[in-house]
N, C-alpha and C. Protein backbone atom coordinates (compact mmCIF):
# COMPACT_ATOMS: atom_id res chain seq x y z
N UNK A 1 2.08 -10.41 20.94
CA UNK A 1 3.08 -9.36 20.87
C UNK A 1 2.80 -8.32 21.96
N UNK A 2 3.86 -7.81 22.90
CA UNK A 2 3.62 -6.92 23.82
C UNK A 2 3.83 -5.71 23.24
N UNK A 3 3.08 -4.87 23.67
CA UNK A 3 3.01 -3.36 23.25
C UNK A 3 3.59 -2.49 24.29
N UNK A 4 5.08 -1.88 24.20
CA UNK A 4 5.71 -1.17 25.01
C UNK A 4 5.54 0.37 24.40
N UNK A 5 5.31 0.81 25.39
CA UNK A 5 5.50 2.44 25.18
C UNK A 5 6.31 3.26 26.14
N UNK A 6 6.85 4.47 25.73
CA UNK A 6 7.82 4.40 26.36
C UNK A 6 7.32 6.19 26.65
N UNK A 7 6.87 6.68 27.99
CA UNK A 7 6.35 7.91 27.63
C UNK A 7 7.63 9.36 28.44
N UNK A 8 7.34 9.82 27.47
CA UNK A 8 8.67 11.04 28.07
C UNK A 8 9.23 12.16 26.58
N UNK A 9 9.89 13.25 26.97
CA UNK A 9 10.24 14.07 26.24
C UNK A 9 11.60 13.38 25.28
N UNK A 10 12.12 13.17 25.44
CA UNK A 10 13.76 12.59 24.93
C UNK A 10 14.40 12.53 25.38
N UNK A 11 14.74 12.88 26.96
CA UNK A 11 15.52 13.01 27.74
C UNK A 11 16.41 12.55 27.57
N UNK A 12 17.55 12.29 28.60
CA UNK A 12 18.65 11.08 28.43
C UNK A 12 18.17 9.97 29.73
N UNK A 13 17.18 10.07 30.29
CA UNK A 13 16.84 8.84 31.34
C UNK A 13 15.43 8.38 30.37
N UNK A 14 14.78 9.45 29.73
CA UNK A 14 13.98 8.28 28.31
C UNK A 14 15.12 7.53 27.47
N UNK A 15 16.17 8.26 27.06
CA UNK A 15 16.79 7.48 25.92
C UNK A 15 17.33 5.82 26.90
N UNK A 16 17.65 6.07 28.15
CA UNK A 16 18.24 4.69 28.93
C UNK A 16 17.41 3.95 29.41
N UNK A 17 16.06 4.58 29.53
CA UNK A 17 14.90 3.63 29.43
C UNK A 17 14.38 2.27 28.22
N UNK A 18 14.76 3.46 27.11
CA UNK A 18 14.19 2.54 25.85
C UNK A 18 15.27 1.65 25.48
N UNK A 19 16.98 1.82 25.94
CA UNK A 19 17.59 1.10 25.82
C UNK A 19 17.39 -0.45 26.71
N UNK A 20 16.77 -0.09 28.29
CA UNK A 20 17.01 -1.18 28.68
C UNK A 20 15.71 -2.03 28.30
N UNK A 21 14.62 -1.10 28.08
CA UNK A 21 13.70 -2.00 27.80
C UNK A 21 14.04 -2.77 26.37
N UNK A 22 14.51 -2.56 25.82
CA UNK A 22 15.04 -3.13 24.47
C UNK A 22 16.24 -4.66 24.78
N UNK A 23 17.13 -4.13 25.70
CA UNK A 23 18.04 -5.47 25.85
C UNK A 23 17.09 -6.38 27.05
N UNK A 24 16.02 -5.75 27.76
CA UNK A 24 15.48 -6.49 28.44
C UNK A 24 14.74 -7.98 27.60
N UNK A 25 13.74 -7.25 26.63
CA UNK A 25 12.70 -7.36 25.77
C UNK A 25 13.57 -8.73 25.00
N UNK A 26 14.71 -8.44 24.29
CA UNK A 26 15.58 -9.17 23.59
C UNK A 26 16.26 -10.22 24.56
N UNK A 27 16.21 -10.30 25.55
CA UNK A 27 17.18 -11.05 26.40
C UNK A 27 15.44 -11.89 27.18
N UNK A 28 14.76 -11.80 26.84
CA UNK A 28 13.66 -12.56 27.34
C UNK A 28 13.35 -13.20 26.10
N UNK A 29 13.32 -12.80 25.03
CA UNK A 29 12.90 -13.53 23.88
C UNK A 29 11.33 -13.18 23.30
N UNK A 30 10.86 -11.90 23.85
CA UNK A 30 9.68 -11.52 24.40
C UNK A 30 9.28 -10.89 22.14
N UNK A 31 8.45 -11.30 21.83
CA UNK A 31 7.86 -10.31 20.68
C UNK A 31 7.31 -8.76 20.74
N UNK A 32 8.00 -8.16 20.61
CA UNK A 32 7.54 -6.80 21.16
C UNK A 32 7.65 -5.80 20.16
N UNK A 33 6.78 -4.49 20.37
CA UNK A 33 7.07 -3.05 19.76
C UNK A 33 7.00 -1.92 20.78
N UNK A 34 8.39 -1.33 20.17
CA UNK A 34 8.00 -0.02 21.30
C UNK A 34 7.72 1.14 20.70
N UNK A 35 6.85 2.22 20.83
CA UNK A 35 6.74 3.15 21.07
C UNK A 35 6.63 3.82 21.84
N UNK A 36 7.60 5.36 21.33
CA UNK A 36 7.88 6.36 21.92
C UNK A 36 6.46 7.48 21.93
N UNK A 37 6.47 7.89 23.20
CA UNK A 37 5.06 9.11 23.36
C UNK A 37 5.62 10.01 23.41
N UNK A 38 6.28 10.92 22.51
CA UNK A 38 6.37 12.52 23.70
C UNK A 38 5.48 13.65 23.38
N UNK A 39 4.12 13.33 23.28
CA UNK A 39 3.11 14.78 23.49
C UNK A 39 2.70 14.19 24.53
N UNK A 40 3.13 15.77 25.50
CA UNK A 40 2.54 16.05 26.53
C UNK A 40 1.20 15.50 27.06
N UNK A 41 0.31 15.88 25.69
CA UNK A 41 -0.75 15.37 26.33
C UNK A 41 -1.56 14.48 26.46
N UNK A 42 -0.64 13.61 25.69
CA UNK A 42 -0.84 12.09 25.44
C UNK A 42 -0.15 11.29 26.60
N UNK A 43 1.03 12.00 27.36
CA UNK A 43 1.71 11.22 28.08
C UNK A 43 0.31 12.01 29.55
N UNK A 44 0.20 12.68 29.72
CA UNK A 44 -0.93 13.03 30.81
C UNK A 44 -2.22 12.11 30.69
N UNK A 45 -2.50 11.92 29.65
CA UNK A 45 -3.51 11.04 29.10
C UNK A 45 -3.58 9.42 30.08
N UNK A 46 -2.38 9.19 30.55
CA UNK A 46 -2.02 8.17 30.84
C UNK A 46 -2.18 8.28 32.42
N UNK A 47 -2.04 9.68 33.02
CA UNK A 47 -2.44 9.41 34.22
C UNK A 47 -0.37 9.65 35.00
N UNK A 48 0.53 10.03 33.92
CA UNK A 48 1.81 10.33 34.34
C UNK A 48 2.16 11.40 34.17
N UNK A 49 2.57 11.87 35.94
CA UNK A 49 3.11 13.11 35.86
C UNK A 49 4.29 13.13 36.06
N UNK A 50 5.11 12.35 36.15
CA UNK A 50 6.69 12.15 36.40
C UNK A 50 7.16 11.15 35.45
N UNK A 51 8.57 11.66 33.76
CA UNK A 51 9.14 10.73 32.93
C UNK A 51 10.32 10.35 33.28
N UNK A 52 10.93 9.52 32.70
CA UNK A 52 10.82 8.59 31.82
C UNK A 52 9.17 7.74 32.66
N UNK A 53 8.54 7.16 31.61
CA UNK A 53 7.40 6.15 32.32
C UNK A 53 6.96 4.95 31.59
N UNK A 54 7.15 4.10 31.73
CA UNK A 54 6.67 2.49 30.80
C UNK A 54 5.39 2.04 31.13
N UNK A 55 4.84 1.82 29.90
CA UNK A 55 3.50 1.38 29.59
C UNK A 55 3.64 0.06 28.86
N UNK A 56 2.68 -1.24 29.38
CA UNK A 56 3.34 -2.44 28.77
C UNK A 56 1.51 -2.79 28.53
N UNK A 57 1.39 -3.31 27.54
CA UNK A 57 -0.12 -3.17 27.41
C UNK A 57 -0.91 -2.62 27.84
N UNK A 58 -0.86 -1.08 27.49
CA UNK A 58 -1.82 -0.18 27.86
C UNK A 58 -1.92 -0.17 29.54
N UNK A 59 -1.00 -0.48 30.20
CA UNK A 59 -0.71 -0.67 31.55
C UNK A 59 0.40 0.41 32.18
N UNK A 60 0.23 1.00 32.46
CA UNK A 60 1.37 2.08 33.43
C UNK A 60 2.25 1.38 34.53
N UNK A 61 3.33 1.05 33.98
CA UNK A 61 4.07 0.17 35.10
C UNK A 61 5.14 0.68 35.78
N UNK A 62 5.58 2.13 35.18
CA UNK A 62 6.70 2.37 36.08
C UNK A 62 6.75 4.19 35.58
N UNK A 63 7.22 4.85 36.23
CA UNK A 63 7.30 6.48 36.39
C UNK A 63 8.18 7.16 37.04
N UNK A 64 9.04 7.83 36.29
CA UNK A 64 9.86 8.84 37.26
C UNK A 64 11.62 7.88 37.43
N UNK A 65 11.71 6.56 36.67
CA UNK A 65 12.92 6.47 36.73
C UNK A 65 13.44 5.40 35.93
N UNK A 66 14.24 4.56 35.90
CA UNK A 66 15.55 3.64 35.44
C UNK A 66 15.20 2.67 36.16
N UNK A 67 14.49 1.64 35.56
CA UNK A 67 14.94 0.33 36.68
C UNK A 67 16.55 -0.46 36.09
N UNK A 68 17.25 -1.06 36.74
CA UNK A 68 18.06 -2.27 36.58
C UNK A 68 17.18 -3.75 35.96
N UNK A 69 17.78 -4.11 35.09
CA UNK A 69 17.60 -4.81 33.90
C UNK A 69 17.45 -6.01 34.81
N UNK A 70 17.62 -6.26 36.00
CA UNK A 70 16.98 -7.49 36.73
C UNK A 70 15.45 -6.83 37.17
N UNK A 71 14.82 -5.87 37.56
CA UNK A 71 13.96 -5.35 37.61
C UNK A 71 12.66 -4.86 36.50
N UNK A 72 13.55 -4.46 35.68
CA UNK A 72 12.89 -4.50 34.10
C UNK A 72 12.01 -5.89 33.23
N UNK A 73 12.95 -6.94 33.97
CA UNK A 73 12.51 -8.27 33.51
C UNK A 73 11.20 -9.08 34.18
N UNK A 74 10.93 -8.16 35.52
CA UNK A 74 9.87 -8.59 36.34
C UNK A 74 8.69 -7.64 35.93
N UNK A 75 8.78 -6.07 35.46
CA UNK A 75 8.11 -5.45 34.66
C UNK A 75 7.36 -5.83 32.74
N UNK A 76 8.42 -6.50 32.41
CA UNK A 76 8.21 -7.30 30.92
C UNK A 76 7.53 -8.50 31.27
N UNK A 77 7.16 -9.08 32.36
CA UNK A 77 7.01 -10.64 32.24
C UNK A 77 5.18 -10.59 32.45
């Protein structure tokens, strides 16, 4: 099972994050959970200073934006 986290305040580019990682996640067939981070200092913890930011097994894979769901799928894999 992959462990997605999804680190950021609530924004609306977190909320379109967790959406795509979700139809990504589902459209791969992938077993997954996501959680959401938004303390501050848990998301610093991570070494991110710019949100929305995806963490895919304890891995920091992306910061500061929106990928496209063909892009997302090379991030999930």
């Amino acid at each position: 099972m992959k462990k997605i986290q999804i680190l950021g305040t609530g924004c609306a580019k977190c909320q379109k994050l967790t959406a795509v990682v979700d139809e990504t996640a589902k459209a791969l067939g992938l077993t997954y959970e996501i959680e959401k981070v938004t303390e501050i200092d848990r998301i610093m913890g991570f070494g991110v200073m710019s949100t929305p930011a995806l963490v895919v097994d304890g891995v920091v894979k992306l910061a500061g934006k929106v990928p496209a769901i063909e892009d997302m799928k090379k991030l999930l894999d």
